[in-house]
N, C-alpha and C. Protein backbone atom coordinates (compact mmCIF):
# COMPACT_ATOMS: atom_id res chain seq x y z
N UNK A 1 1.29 30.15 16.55
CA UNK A 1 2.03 28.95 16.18
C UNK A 1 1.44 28.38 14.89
N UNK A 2 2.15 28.34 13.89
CA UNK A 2 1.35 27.73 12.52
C UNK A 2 1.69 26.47 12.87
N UNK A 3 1.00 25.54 11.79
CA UNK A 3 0.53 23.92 11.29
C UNK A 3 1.52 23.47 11.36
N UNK A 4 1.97 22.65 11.24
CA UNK A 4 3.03 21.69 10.92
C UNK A 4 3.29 21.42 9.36
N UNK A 5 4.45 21.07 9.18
CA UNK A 5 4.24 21.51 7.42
C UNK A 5 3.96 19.99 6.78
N UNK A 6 2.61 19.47 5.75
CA UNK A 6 2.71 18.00 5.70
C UNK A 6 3.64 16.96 5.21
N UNK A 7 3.82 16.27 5.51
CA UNK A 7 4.97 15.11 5.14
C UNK A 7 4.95 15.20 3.76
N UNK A 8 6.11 14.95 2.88
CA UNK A 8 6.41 15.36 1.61
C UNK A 8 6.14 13.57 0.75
N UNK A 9 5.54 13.36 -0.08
CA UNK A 9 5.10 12.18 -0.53
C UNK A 9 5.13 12.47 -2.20
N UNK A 10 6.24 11.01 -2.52
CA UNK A 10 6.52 11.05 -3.74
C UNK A 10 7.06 9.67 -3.99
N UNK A 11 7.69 9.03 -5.06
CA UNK A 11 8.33 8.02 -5.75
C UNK A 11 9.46 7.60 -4.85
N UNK A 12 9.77 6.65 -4.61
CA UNK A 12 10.56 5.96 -4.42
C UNK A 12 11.78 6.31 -5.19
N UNK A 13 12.77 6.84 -4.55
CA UNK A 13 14.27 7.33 -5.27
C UNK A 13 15.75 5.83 -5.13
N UNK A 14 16.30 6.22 -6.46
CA UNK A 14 16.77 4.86 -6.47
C UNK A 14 18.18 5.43 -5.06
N UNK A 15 18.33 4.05 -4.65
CA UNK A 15 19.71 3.55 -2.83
C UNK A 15 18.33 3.90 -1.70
N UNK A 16 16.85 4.04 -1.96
CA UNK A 16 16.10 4.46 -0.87
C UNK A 16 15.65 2.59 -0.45
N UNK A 17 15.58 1.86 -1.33
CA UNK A 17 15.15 0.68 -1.56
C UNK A 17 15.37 -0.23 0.02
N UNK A 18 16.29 -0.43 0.64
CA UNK A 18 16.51 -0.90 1.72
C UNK A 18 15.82 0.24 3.16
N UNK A 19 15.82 1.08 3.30
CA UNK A 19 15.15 2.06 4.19
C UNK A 19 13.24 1.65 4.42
N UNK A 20 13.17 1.37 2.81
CA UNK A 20 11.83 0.98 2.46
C UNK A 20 11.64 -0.10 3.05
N UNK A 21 12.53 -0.98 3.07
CA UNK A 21 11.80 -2.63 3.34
C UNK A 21 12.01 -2.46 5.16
N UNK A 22 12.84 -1.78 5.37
CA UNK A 22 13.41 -1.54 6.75
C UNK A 22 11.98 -0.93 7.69
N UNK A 23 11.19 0.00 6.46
CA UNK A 23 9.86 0.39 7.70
C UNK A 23 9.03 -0.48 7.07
N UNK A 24 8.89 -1.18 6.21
CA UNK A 24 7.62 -2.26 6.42
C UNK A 24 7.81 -3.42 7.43
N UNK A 25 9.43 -3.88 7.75
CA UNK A 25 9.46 -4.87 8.76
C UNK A 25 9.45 -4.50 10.15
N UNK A 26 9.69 -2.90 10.53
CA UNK A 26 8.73 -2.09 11.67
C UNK A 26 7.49 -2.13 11.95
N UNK A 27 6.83 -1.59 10.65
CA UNK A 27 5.44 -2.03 10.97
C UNK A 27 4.94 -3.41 10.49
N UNK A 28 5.86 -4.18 10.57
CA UNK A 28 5.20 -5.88 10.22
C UNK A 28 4.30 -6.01 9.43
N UNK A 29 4.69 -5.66 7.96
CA UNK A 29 4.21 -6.00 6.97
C UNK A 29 5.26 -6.55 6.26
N UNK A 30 4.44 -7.63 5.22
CA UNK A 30 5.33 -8.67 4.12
C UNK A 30 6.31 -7.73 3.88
N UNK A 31 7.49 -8.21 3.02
CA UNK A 31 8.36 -7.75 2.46
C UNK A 31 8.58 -8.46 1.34
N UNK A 32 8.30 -9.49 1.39
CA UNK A 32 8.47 -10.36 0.03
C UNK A 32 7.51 -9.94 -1.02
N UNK A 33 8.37 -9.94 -2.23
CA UNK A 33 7.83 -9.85 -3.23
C UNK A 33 8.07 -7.90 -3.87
N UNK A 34 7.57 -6.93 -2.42
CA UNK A 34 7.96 -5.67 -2.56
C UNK A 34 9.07 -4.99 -3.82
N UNK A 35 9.86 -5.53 -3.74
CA UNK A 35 11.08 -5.17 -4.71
C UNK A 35 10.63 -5.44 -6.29
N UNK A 36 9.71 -6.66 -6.56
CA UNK A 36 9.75 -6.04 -8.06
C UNK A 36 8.39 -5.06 -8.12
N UNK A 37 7.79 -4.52 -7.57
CA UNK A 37 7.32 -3.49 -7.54
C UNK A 37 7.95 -2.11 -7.02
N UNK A 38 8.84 -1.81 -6.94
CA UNK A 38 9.02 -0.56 -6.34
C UNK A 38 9.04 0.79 -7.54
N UNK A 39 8.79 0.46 -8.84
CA UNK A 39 8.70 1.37 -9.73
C UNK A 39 7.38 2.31 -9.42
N UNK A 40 6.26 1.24 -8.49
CA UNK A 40 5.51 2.18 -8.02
C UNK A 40 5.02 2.13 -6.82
N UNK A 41 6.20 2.46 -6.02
CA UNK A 41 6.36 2.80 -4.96
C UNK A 41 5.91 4.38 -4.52
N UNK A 42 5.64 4.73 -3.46
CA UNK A 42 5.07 5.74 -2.92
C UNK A 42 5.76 5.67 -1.55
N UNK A 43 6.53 7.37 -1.37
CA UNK A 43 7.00 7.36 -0.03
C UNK A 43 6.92 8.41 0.60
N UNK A 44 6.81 8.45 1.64
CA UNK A 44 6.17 9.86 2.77
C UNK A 44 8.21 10.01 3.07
N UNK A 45 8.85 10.91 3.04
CA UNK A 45 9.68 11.50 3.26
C UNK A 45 9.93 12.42 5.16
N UNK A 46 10.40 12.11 5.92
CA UNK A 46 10.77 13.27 7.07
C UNK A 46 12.20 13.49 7.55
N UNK A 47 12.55 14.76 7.53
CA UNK A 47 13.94 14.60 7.59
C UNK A 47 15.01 13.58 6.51
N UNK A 48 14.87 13.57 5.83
CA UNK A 48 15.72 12.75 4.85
C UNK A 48 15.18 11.10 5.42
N UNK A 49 14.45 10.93 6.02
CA UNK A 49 14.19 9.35 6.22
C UNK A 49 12.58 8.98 5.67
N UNK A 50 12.60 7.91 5.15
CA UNK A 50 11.09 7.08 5.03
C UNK A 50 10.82 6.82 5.99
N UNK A 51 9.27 7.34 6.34
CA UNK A 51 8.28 7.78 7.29
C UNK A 51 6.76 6.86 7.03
N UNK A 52 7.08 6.46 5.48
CA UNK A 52 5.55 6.02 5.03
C UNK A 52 5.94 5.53 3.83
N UNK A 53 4.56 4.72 3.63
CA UNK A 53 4.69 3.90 2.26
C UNK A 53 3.40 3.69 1.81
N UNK A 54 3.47 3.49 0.17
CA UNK A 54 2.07 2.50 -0.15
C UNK A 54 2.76 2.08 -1.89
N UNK A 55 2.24 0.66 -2.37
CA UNK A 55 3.00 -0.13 -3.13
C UNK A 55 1.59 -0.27 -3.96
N UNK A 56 1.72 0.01 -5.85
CA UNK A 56 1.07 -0.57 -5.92
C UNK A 56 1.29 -1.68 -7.48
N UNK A 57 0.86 -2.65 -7.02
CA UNK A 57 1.25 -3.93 -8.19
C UNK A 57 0.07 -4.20 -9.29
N UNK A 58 0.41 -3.87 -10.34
CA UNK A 58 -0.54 -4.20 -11.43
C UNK A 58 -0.34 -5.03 -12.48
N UNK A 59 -1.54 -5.86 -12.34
CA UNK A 59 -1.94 -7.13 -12.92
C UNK A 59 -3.10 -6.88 -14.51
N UNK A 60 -3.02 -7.58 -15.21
CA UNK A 60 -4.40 -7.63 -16.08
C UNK A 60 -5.72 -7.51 -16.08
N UNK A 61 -6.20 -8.01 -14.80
CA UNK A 61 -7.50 -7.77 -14.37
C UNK A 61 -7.40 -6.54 -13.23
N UNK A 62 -6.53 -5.83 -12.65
CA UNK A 62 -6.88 -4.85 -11.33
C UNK A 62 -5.68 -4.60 -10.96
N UNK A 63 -5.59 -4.01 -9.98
CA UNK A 63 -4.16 -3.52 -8.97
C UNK A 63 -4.35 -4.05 -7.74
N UNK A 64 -3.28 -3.83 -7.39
CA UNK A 64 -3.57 -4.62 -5.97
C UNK A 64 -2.58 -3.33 -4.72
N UNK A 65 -3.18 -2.92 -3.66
CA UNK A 65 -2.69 -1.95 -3.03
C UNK A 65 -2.12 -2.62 -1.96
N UNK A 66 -0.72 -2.60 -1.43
CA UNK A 66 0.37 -3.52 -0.51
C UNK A 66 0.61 -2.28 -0.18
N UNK A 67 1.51 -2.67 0.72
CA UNK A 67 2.83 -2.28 1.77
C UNK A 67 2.48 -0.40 2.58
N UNK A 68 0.86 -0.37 2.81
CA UNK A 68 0.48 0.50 3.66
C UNK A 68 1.16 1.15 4.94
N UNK A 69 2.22 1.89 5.40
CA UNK A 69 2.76 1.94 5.96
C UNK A 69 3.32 3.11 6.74
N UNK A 70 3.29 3.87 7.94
CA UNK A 70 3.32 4.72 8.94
C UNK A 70 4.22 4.42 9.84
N UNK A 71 4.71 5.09 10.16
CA UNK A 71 6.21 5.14 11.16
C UNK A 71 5.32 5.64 12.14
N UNK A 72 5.43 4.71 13.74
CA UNK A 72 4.34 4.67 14.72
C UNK A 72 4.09 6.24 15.26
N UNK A 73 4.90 6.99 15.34
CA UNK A 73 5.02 8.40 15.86
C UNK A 73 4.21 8.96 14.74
N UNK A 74 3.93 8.56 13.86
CA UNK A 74 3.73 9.33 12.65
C UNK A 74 2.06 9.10 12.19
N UNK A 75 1.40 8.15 12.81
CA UNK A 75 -0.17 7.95 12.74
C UNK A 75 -0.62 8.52 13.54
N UNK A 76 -1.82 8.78 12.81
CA UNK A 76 -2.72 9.74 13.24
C UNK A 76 -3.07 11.20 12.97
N UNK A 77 -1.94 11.11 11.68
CA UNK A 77 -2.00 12.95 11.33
C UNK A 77 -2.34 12.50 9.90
N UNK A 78 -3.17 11.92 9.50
CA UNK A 78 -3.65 11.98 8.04
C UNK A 78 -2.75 11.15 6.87
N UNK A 79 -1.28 10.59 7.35
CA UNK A 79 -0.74 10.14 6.49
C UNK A 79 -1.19 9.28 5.59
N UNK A 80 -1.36 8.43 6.37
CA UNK A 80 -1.98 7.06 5.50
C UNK A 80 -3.00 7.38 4.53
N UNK A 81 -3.77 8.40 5.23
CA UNK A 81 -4.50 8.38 4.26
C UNK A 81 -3.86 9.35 3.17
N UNK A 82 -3.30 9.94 3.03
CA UNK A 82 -2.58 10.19 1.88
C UNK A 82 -1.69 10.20 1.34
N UNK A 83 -1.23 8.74 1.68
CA UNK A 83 -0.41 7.81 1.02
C UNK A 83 -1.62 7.03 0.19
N UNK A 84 -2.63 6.49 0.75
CA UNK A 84 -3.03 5.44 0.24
C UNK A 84 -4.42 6.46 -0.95
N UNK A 85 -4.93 7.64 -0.83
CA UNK A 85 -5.00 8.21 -1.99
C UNK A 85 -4.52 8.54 -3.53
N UNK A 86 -3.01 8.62 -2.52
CA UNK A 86 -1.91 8.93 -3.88
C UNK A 86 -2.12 7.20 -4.77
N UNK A 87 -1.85 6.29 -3.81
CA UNK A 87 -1.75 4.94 -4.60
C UNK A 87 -3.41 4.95 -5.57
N UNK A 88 -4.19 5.22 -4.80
CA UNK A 88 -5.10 4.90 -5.78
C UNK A 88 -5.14 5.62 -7.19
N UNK A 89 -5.15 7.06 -7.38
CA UNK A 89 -4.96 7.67 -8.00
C UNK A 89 -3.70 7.26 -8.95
N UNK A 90 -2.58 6.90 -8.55
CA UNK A 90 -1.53 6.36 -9.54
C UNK A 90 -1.69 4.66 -9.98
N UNK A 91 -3.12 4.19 -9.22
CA UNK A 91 -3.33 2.60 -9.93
C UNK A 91 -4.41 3.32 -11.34
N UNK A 92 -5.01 4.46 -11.28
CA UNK A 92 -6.00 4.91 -11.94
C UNK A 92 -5.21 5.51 -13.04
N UNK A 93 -3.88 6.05 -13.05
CA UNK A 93 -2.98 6.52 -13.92
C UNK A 93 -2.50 5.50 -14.90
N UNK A 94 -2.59 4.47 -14.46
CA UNK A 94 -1.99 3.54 -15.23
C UNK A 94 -3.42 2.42 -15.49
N UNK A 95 -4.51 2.88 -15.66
CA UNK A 95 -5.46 1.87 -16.69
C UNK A 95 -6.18 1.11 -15.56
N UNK A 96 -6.18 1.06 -14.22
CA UNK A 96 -6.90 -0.20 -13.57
C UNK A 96 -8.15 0.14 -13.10
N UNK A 97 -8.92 -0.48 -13.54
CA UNK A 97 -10.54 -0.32 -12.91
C UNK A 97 -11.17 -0.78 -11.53
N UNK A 98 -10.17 -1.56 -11.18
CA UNK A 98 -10.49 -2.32 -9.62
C UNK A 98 -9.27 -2.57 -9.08
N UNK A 99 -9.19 -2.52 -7.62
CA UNK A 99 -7.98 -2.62 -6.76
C UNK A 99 -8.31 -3.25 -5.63
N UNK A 100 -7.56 -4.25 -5.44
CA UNK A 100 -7.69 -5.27 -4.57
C UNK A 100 -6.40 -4.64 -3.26
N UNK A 101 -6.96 -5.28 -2.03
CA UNK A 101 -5.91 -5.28 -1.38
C UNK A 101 -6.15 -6.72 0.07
N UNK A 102 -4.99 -6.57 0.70
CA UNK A 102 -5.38 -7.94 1.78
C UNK A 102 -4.76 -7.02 2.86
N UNK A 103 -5.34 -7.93 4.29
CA UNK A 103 -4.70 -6.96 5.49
C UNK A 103 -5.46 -7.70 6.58
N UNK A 104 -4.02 -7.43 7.70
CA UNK A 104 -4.51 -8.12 8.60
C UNK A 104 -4.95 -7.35 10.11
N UNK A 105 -4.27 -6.26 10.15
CA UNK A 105 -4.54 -5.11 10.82
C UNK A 105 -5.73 -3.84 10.55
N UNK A 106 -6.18 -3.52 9.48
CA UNK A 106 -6.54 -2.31 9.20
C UNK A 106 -7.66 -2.20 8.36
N UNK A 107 -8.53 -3.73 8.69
CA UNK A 107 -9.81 -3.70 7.79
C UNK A 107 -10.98 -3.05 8.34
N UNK A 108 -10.43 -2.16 9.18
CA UNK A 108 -11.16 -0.91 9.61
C UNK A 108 -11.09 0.79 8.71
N UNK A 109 -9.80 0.73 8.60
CA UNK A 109 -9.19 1.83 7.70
C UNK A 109 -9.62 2.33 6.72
N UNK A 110 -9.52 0.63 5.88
CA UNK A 110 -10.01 1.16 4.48
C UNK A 110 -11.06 0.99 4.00
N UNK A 111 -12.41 1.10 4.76
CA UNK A 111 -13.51 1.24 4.13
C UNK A 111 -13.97 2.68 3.95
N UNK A 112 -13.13 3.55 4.47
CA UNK A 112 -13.58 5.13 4.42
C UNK A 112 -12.82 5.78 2.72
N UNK A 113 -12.07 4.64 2.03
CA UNK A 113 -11.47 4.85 0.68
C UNK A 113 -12.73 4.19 -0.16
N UNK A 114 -13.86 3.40 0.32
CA UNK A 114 -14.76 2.85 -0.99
C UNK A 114 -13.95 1.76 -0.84
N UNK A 115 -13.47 0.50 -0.22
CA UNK A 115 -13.43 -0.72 -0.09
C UNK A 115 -14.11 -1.40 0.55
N UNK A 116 -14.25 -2.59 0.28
CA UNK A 116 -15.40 -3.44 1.26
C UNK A 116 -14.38 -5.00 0.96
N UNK A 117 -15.08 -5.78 1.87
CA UNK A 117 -14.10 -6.87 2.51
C UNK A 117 -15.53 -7.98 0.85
N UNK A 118 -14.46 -8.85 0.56
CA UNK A 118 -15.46 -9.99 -0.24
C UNK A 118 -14.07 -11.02 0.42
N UNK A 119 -14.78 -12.39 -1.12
CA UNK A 119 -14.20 -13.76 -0.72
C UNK A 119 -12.53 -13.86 -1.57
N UNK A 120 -12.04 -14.22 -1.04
CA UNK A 120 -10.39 -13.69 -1.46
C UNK A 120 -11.16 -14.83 -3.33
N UNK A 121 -11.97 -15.72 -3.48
CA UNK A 121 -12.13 -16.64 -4.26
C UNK A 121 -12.82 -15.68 -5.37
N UNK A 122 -12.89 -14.76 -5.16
CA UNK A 122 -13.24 -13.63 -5.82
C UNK A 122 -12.42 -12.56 -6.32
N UNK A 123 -11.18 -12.75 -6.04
CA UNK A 123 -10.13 -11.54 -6.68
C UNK A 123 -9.76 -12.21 -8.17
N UNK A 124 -9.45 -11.60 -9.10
CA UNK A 124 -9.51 -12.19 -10.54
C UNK A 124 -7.84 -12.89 -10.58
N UNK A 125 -8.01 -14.41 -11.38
CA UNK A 125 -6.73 -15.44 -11.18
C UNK A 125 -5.78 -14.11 -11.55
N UNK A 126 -5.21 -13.17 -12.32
CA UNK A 126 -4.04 -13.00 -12.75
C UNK A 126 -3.58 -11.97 -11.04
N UNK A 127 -4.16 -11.33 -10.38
CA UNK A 127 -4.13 -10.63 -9.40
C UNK A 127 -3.63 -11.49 -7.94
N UNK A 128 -4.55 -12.36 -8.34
CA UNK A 128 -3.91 -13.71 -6.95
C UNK A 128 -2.55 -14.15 -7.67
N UNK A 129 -1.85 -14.00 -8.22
CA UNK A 129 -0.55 -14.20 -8.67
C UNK A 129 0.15 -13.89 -8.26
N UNK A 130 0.04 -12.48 -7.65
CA UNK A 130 0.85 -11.82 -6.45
C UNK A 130 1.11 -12.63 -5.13
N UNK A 131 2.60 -12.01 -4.77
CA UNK A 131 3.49 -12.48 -3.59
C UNK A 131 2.52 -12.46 -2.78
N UNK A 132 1.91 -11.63 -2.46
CA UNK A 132 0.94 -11.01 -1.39
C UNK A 132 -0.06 -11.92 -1.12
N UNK A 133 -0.64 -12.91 -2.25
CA UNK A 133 -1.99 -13.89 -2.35
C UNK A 133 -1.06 -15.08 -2.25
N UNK A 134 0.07 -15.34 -2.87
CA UNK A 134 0.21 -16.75 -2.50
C UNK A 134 1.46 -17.22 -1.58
N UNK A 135 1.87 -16.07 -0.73
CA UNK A 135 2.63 -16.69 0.28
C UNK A 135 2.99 -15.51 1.28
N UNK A 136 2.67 -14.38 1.00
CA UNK A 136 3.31 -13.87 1.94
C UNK A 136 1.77 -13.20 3.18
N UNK A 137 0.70 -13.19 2.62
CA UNK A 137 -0.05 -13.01 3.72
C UNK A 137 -0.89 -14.51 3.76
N UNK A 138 -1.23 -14.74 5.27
CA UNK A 138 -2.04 -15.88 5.40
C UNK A 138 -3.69 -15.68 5.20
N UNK A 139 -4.05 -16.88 4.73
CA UNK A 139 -5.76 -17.24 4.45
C UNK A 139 -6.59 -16.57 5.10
N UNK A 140 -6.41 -16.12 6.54
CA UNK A 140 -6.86 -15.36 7.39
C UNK A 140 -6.93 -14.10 7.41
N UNK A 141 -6.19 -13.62 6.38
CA UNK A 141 -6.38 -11.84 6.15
C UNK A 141 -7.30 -11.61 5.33
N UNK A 142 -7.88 -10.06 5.74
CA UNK A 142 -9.17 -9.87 5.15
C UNK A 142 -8.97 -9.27 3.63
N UNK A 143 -9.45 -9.93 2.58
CA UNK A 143 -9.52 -9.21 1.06
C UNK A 143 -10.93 -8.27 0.81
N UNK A 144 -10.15 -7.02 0.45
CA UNK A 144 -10.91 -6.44 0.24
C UNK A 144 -10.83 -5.76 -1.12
N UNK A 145 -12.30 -5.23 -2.19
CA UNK A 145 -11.83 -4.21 -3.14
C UNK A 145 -12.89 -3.31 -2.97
N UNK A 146 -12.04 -2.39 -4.39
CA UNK A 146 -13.38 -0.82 -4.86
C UNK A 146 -12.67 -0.92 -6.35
N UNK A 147 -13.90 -0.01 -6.64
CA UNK A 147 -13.71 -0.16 -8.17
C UNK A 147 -12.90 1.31 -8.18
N UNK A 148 -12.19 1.59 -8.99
CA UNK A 148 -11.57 3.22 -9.57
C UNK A 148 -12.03 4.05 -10.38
């Protein structure tokens, strides 16, 4: 019996846009704000449906890594984490030296990427500008970065 063949992960294709916001409000993550980022969007593909996600928004001082995301049948086979590789690597494509992210579930996850949790009073002003810092996650989620 061979492997399973891995989930196919690429760009966000334009009419995919609603499917997208459709599995972040599955797995209960923000949605606001998502859309003017989707130029760099990242999507795990199965059967013609979005399976996975990772978003990433860039600012002047850093990137910021959002909308982490696994279709529940679908964790546990490595996705995430390579979804959320690909994002780093494409915040590193485009010039950013540090990448911020917030989360309220999974500040277990991403310390095996080189993140560590600091004081959200510590992410640089143009980065807290994001949907993500000023309304769509609460005070209570953990901020974390790594450098690229």
């Amino acid at each position: 019996m061979s492997a399973p063949q891995p989930v196919p992960i690429g760009p966000l294709e334009p009419g995919e846009e609603s499917a997208l916001l459709s599995l972040l409000e599955r797995c209960g993550l923000p949605r606001d704000g998502a859309r003017d980022h989707f130029a760099r969007a990242l999507v795990a593909r199965q059967d013609g449906r979005i399976v996975g996600s990772a978003l990433v928004e860039l600012y002047p001082e850093g990137a910021l890594l959002r909308s982490v995301a696994v279709e529940g049948e679908l964790r546990g086979h490595r996705l995430g984490v390579r979804l959320t590789e690909r994002a780093l690597a494409l915040a590193r494509q485009h010039g950013a030296r540090r990448i911020y992210l917030l989360t309220e579930t999974a500040a277990d996850f991403f310390p095996r990427f080189g993140f560590h949790a600091i004081a959200r009073a510590d992410v640089p002003a143009s980065v807290q500008t994001s949907v993500e810092f000023t309304t769509a996650c609460p005070q209570s989620a953990v901020v974390m970065e790594r450098e690229l």
